[in-house]
N, C-alpha and C. Protein backbone atom coordinates (compact mmCIF):
# COMPACT_ATOMS: atom_id res chain seq x y z
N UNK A 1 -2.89 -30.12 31.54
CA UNK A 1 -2.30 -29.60 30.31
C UNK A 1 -3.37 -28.86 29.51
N UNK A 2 -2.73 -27.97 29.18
CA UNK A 2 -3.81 -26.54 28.53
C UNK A 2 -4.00 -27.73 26.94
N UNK A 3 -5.58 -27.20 26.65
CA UNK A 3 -5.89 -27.88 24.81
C UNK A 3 -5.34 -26.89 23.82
N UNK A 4 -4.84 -27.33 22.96
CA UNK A 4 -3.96 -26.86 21.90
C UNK A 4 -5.01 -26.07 20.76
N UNK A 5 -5.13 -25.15 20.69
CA UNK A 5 -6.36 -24.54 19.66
C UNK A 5 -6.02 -24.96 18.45
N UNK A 6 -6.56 -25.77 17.79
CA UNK A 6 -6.29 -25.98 16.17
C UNK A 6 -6.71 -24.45 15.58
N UNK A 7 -6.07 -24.43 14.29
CA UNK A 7 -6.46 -23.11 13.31
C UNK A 7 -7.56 -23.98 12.41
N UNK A 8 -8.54 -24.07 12.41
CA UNK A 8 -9.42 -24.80 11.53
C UNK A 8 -9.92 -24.41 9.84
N UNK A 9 -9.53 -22.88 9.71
CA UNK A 9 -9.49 -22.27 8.47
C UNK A 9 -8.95 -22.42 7.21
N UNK A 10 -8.97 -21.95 5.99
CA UNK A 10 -7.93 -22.94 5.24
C UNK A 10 -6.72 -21.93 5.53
N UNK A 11 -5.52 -22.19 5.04
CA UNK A 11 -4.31 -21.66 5.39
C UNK A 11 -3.65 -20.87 3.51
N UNK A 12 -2.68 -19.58 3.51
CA UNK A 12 -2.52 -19.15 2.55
C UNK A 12 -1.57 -20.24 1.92
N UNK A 13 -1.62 -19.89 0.23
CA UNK A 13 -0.71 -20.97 -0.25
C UNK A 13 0.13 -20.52 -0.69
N UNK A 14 1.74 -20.67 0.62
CA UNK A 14 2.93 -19.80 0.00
C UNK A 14 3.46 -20.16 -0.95
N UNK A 15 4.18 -19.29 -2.38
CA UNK A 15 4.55 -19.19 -3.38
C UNK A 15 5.95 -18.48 -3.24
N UNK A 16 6.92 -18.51 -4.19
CA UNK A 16 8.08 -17.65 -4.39
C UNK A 16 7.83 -16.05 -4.60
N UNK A 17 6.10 -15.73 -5.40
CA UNK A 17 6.10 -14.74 -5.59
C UNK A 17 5.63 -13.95 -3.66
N UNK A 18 4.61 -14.72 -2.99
CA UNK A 18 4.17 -14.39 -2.14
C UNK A 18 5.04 -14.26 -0.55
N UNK A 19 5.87 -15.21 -0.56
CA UNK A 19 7.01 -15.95 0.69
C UNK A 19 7.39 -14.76 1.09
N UNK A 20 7.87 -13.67 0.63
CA UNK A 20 8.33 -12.49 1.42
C UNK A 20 7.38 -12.02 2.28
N UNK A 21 6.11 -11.52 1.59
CA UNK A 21 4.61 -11.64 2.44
C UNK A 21 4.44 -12.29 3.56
N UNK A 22 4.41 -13.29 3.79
CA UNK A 22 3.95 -14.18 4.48
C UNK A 22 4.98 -14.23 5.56
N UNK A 23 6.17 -14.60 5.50
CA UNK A 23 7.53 -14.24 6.06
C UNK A 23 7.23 -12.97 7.25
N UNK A 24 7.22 -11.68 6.36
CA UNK A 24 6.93 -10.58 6.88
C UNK A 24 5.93 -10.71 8.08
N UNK A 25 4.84 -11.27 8.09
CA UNK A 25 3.51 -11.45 8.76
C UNK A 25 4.04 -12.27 9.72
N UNK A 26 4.79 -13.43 9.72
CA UNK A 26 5.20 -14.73 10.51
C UNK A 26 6.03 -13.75 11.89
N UNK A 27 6.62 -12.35 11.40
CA UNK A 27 7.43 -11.59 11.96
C UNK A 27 6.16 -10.32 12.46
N UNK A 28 4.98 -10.43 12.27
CA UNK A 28 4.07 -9.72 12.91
C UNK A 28 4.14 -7.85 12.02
N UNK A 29 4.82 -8.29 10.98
CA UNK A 29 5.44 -6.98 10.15
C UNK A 29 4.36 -6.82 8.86
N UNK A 30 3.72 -5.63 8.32
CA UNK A 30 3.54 -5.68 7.40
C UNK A 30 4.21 -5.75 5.93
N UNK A 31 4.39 -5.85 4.90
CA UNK A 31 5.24 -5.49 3.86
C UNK A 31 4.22 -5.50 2.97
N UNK A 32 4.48 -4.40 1.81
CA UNK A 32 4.03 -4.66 0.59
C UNK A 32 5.09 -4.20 -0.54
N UNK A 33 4.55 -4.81 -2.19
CA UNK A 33 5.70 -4.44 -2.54
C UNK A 33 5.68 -3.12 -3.55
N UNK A 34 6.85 -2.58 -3.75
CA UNK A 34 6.52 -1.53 -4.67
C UNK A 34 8.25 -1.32 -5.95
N UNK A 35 7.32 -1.11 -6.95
CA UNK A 35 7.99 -0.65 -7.93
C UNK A 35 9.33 0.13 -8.12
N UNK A 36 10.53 0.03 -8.22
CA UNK A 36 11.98 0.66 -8.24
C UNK A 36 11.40 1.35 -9.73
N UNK A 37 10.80 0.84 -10.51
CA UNK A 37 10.66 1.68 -11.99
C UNK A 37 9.68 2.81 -12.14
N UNK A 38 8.24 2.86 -11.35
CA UNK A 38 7.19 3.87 -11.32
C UNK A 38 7.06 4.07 -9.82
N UNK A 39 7.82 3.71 -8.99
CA UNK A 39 6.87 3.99 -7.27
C UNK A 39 5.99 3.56 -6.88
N UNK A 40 5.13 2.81 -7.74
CA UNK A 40 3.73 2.35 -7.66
C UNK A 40 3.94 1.02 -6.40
N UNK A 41 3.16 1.34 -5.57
CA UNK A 41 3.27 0.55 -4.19
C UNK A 41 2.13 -0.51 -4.51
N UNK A 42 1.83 -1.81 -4.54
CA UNK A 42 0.32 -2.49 -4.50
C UNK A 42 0.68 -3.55 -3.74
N UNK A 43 -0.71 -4.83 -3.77
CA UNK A 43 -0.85 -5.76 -3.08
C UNK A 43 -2.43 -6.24 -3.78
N UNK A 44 -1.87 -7.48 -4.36
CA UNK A 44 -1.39 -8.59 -3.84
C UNK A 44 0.24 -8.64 -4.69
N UNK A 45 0.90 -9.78 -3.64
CA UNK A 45 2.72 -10.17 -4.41
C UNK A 45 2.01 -10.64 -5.66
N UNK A 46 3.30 -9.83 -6.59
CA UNK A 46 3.04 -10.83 -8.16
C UNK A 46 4.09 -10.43 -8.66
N UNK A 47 4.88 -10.91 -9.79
CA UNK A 47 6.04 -10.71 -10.32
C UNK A 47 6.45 -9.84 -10.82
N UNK A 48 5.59 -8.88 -11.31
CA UNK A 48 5.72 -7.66 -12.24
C UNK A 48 4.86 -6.28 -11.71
N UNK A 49 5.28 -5.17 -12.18
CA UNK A 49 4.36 -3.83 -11.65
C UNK A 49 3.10 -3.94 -12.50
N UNK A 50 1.96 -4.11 -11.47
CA UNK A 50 0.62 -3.43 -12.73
C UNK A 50 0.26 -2.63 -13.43
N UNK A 51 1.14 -1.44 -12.98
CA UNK A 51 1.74 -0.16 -13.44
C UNK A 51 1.85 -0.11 -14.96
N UNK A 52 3.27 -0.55 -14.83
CA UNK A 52 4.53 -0.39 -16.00
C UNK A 52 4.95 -1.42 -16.29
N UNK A 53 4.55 -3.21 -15.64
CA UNK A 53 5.05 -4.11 -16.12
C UNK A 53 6.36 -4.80 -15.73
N UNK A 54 6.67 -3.68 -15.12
CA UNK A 54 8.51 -3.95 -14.67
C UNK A 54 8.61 -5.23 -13.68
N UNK A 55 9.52 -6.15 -14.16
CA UNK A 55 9.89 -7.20 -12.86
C UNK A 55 10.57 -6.26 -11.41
N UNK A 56 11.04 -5.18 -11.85
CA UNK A 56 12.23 -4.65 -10.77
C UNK A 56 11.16 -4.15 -9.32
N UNK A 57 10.83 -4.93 -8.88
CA UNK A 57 10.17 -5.28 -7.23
C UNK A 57 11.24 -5.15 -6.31
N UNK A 58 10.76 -4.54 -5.05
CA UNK A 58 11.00 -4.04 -3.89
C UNK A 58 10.43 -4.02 -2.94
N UNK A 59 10.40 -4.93 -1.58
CA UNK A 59 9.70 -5.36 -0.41
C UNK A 59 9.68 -4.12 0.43
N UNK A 60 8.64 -3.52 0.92
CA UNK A 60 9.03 -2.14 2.05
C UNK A 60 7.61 -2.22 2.99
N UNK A 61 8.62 -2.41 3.94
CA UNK A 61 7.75 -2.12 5.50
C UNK A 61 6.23 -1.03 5.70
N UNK A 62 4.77 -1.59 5.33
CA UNK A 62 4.34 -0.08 5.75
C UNK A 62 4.00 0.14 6.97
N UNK A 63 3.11 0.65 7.41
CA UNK A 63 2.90 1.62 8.45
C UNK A 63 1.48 0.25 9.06
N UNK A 64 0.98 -0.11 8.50
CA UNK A 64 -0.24 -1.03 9.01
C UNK A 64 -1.38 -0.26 9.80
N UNK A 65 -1.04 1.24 8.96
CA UNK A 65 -2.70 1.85 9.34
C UNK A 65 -3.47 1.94 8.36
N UNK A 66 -4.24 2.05 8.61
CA UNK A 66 -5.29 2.63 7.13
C UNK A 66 -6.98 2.99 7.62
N UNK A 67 -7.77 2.93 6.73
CA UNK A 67 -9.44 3.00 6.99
C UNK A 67 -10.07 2.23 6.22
N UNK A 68 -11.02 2.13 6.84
CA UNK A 68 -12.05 1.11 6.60
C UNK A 68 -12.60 1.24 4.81
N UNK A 69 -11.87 0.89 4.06
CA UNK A 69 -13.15 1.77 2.97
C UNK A 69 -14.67 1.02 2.30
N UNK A 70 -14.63 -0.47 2.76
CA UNK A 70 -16.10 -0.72 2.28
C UNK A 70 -16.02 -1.88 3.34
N UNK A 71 -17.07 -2.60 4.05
CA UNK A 71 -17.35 -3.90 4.43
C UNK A 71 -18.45 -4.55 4.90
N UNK A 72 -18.77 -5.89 4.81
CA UNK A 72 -20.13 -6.42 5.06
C UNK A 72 -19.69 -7.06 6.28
N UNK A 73 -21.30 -7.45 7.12
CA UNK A 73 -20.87 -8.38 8.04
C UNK A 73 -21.97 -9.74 7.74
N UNK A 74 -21.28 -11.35 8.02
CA UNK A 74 -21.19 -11.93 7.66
C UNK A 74 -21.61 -12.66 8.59
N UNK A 75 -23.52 -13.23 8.70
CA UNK A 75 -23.93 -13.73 9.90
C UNK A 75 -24.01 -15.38 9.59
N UNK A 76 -23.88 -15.96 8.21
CA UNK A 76 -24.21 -17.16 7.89
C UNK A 76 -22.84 -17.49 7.04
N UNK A 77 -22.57 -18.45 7.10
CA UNK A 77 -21.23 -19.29 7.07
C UNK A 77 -20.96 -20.97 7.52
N UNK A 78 -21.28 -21.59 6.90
CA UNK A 78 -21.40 -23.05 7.63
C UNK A 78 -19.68 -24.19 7.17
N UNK A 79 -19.07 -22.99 6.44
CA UNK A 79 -17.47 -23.89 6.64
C UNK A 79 -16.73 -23.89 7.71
N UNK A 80 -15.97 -24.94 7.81
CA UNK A 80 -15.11 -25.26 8.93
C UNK A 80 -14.38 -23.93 9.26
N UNK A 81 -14.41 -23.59 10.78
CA UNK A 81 -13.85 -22.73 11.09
C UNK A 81 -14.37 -21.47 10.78
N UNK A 82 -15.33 -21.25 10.19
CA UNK A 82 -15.78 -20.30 10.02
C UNK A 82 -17.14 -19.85 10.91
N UNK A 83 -17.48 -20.79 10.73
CA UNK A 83 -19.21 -20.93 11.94
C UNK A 83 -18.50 -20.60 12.84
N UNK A 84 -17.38 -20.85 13.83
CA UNK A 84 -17.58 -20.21 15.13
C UNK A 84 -16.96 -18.85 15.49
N UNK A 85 -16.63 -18.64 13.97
CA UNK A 85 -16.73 -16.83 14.50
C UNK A 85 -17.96 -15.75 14.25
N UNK A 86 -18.66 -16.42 13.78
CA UNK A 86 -20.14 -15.84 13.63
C UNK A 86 -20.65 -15.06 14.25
N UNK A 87 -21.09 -13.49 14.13
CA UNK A 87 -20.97 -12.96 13.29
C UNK A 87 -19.48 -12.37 12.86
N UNK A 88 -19.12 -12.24 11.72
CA UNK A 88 -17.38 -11.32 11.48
C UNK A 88 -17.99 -10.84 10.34
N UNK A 89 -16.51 -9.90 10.69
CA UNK A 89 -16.64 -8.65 9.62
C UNK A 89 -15.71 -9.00 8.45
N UNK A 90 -16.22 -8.74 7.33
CA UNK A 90 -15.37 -8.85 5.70
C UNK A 90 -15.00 -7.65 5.44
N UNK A 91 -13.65 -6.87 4.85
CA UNK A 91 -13.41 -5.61 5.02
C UNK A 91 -12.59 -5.29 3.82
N UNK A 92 -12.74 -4.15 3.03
CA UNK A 92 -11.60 -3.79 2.47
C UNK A 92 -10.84 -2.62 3.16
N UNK A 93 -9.75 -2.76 3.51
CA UNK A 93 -8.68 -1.70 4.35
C UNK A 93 -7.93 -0.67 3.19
N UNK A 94 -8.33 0.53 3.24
CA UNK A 94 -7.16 1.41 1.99
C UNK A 94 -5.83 1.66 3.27
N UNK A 95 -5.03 0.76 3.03
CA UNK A 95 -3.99 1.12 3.77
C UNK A 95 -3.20 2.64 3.80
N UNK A 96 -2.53 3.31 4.31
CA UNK A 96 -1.91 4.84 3.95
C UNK A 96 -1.35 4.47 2.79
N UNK A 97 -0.50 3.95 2.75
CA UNK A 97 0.31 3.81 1.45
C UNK A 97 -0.87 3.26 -0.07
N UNK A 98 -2.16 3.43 0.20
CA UNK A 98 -2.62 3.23 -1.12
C UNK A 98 -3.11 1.97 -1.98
N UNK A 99 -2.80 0.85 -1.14
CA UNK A 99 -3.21 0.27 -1.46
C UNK A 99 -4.79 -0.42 -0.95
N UNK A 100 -5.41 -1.21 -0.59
CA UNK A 100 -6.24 -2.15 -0.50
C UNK A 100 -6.60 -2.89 -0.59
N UNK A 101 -6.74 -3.57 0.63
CA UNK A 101 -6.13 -5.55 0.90
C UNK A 101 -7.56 -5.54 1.94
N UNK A 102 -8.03 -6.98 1.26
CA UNK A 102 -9.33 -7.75 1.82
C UNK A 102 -9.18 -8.50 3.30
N UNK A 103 -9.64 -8.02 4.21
CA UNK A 103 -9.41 -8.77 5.56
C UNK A 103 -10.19 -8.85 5.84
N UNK A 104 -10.20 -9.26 7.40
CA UNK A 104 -11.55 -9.28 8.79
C UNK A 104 -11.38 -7.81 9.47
N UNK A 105 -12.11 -7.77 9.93
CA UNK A 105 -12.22 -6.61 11.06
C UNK A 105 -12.48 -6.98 12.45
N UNK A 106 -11.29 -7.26 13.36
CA UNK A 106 -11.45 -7.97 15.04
C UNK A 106 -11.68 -6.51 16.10
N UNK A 107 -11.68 -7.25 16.74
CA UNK A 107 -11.73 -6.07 18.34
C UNK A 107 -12.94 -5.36 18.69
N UNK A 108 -13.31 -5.46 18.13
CA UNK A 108 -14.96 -4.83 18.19
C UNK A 108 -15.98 -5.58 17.19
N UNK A 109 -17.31 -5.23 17.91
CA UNK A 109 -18.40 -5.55 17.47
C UNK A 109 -18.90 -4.97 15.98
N UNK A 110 -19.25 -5.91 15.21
CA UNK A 110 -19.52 -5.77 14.06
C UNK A 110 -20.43 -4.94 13.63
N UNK A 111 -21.41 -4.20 14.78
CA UNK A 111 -22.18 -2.86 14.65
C UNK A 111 -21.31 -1.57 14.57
N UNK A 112 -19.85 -1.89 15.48
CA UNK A 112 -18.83 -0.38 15.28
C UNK A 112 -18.04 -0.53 14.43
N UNK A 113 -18.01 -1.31 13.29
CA UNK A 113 -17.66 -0.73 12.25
C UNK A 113 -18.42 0.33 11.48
N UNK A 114 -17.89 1.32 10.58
CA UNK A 114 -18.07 2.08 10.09
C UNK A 114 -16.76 2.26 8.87
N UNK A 115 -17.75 2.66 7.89
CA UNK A 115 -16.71 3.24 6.31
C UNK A 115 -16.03 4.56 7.10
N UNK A 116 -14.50 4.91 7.11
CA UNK A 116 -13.58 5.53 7.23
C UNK A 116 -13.38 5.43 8.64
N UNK A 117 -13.49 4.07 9.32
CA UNK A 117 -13.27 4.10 10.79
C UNK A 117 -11.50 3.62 10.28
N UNK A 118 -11.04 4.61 11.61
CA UNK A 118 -9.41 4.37 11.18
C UNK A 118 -9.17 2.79 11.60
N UNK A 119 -8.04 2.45 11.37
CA UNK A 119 -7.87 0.95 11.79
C UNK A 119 -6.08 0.97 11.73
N UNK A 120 -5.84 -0.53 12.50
CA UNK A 120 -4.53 -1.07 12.25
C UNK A 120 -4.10 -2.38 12.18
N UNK A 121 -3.13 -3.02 11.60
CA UNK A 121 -3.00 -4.11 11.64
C UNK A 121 -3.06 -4.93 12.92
N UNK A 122 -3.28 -6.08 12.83
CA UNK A 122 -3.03 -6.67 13.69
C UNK A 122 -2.74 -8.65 13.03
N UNK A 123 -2.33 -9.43 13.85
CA UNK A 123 -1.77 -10.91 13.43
C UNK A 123 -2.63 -11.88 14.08
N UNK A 124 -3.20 -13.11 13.72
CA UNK A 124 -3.44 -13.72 14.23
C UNK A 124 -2.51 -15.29 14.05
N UNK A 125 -1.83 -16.16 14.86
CA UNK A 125 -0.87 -16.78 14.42
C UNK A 125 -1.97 -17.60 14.41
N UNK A 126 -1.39 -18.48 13.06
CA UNK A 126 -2.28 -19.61 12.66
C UNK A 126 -1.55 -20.57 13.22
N UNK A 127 -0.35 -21.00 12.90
CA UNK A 127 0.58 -22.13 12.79
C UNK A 127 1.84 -21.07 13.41
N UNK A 128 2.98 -21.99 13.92
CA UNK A 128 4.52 -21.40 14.03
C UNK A 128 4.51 -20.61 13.02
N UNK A 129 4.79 -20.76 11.68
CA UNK A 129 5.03 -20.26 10.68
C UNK A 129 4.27 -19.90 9.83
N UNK A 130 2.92 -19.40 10.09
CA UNK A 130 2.15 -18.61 9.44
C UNK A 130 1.47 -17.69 10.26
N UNK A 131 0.88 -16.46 10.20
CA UNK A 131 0.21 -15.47 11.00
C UNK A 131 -0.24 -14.79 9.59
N UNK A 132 -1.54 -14.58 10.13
CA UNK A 132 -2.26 -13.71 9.19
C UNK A 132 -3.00 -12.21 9.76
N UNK A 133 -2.46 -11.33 8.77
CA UNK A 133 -3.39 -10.05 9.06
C UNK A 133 -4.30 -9.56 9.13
N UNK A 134 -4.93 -9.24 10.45
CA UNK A 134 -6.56 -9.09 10.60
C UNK A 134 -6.05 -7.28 10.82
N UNK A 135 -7.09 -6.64 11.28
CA UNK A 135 -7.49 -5.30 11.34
C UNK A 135 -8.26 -5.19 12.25
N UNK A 136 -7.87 -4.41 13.54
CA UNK A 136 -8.65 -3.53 14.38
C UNK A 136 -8.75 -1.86 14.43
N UNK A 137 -9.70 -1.68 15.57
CA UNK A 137 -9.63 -0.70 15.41
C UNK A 137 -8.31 0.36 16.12
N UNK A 138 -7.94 1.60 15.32
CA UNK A 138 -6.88 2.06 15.95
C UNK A 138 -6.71 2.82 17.11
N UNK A 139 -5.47 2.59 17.95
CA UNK A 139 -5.75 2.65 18.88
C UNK A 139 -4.73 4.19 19.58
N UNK A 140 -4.43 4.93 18.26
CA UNK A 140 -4.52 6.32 18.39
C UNK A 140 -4.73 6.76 17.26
């Protein structure tokens, strides 16, 4: 019998504002949300536009490409689950749609990253019902 990989990391803490998020991801889908009152697309989930304030939120599918726009790599780390991915990459992603969301950077070596290397989503399932979004590189 194959060993069962524990997720040893801490896990996100779903909320009413966040659950669509997370949901979305569990489905290997990106979503972020955006504004019915200004258009204004962002991330992270929160109840209101940062914009304009407006509660009137709207969940929409993006594209899960984007580029690299700043990141360190990260050779010392002694929390659980974290030591044995040593070295990883810390990343901010400007997704197309504009926003910019803090991830890892997988699939390659932490020397080929580069600021405006294109990228795309990708999932890593933690649990049945959680998967989280990492970022590789793209693969057109």
């Amino acid at each position: 019998m194959a060993e069962e990989k524990k997720y040893k990391k801490p896990l996100p803490r779903i909320d009413e504002e966040n659950k669509p998020f997370w949901e979305a991801c569990a489905r290997h889908e990106l979503y972020l949300q955006k504004c019915r009152s200004c258009g204004k697309t962002f991330y992270y989930a929160r109840g209101f536009c940062p914009e304009d304030l407006s509660p009137d939120l709207d969940w929409v599918k993006c594209s899960g490409k984007g580029t690299v726009y700043t990141f360190t790599v990260t050779r010392q780390n002694q929390s659980a689950g974290f030591r044995d991915n040593l070295p990883y990459v810390m990343a901010y992603v400007e997704l197309e749609e504009g926003v910019r969301m803090l991830t890892n950077i997988v699939g390659c070596k932490p020397e080929e990253v580069k600021i405006g290397m294109p990228v795309e989503v990708t999932f890593e399932d933690a649990t049945p019902e959680i998967s989280i979004p990492l970022f590789q590189p793209a693969t057109k």
